[in-house]
C-alpha atoms as a PDB file:
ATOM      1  CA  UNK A   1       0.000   0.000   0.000  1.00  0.00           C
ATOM      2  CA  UNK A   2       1.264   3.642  -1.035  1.00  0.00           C
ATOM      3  CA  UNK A   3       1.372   6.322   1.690  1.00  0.00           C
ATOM      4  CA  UNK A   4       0.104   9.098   0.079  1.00  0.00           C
ATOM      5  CA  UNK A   5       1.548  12.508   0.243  1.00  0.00           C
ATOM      6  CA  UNK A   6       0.264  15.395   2.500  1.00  0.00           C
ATOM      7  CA  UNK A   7      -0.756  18.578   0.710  1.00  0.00           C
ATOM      8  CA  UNK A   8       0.664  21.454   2.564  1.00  0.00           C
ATOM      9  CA  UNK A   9      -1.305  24.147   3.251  1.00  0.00           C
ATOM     10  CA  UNK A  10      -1.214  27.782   4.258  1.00  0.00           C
ATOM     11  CA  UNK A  11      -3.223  30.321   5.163  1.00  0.00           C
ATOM     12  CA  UNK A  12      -3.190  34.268   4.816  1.00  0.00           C
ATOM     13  CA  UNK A  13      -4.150  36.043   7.550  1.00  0.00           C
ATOM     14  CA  UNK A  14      -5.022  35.531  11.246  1.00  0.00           C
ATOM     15  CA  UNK A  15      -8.813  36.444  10.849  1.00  0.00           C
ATOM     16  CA  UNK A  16     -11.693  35.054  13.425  1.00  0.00           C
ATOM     17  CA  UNK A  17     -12.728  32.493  10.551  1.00  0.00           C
ATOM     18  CA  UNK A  18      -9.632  30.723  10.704  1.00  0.00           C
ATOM     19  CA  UNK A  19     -11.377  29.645  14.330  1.00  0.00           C
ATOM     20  CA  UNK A  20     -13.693  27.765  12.572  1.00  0.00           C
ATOM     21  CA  UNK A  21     -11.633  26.664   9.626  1.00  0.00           C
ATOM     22  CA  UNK A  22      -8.578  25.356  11.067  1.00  0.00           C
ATOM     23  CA  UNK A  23     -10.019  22.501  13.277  1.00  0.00           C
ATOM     24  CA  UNK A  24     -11.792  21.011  10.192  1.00  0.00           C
ATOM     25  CA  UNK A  25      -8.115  21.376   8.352  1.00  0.00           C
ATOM     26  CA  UNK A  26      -6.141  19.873  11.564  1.00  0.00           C
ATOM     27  CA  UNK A  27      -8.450  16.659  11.221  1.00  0.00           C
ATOM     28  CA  UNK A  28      -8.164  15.834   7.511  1.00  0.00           C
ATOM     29  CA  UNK A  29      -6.188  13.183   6.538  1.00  0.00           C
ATOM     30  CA  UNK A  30      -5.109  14.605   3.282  1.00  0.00           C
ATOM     31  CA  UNK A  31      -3.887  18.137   4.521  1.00  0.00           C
ATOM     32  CA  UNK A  32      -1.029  19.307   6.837  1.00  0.00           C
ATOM     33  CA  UNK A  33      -1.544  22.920   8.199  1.00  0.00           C
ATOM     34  CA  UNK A  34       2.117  24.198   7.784  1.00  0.00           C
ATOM     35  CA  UNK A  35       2.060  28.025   7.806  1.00  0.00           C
ATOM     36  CA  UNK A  36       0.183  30.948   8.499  1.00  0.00           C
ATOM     37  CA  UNK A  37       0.629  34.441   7.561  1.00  0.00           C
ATOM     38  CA  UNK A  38      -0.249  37.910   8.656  1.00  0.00           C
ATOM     39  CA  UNK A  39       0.713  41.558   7.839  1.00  0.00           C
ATOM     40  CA  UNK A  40       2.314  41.256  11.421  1.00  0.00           C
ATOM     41  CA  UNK A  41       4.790  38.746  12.640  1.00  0.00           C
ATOM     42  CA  UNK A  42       3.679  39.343  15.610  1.00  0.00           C
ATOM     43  CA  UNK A  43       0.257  38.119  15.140  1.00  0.00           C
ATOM     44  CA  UNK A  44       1.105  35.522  12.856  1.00  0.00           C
ATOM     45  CA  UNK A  45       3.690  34.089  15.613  1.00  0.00           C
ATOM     46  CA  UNK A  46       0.489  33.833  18.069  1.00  0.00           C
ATOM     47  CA  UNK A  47      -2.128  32.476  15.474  1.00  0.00           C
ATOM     48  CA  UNK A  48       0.858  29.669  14.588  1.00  0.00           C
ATOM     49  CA  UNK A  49       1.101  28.838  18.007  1.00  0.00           C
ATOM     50  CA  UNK A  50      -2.377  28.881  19.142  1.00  0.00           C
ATOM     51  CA  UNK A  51      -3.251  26.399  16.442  1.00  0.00           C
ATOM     52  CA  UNK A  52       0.165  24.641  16.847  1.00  0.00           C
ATOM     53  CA  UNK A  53       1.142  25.281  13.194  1.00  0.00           C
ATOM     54  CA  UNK A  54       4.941  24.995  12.491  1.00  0.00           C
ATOM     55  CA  UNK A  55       5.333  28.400  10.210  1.00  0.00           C
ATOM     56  CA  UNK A  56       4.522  31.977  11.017  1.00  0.00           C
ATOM     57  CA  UNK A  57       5.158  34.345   8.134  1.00  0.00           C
ATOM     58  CA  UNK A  58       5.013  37.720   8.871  1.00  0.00           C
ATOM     59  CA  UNK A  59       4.045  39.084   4.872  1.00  0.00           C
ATOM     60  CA  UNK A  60       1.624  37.557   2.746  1.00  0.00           C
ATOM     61  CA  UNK A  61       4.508  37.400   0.211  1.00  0.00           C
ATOM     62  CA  UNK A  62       6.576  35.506   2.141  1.00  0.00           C
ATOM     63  CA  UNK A  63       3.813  32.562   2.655  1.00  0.00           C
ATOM     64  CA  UNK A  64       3.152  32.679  -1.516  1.00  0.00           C
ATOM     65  CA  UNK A  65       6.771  32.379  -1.996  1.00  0.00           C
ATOM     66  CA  UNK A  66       7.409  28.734   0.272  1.00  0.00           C
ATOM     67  CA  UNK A  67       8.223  26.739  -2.437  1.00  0.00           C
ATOM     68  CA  UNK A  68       7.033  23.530   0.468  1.00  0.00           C
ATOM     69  CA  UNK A  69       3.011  25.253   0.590  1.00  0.00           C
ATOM     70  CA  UNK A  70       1.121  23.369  -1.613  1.00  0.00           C
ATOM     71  CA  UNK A  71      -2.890  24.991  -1.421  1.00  0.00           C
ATOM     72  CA  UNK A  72      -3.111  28.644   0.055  1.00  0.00           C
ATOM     73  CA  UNK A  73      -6.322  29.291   1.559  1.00  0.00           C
ATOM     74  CA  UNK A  74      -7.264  32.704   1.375  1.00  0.00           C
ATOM     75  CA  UNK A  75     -10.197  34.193   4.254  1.00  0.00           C
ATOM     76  CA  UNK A  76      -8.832  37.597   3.624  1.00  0.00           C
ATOM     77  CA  UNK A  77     -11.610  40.199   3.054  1.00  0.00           C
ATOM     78  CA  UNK A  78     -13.474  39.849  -0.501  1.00  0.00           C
ATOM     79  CA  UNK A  79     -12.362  42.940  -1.853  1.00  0.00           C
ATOM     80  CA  UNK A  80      -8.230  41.907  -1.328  1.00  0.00           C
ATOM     81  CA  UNK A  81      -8.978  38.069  -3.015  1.00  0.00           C
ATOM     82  CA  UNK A  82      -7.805  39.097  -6.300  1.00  0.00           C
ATOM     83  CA  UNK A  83      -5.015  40.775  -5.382  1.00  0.00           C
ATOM     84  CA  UNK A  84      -3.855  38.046  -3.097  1.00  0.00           C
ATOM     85  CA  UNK A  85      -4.848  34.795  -5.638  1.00  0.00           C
ATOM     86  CA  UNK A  86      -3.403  36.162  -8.993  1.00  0.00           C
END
């Protein structure tokens, strides 16, 4: 039998949502929650350990550019999705 591969996933931003959202992505058995970003590394530091993720990015940029995320899930407001998912 094949092990099958984790898909990596981050998310941008440290909003309430992600209270809701991240125990349904801590429980898959497909996904790893591996990194979480905020405008502030400060916030992002707490979120990640709150929700005992491994990264904390402290730019949106910075999450986008780990060449090890695999899916991005974006809960940032609507009017910033496009500029965040191009």
């Amino acid at each position: 039998m094949t092990v099958q591969k984790k898909t990596k996933l981050g998310i941008l931003g440290v909003a309430k949502i992600n209270n809701r959202v991240i125990p349904s992505f801590a429980r898959t058995q497909f996904t790893e929650l591996s990194a979480i970003a905020s405008r502030s590394q400060e916030k992002a530091n707490a979120a990640a350990k709150e929700a005992n993720i491994p990264k904390a990015y402290g730019s949106y940029e910075a999450l986008i550019k780990d060449p090890e995320i695999d899916i991005i899930y974006n809960p940032l407001p609507n009017h910033l999705h496009a500029e965040w998912t191009k």
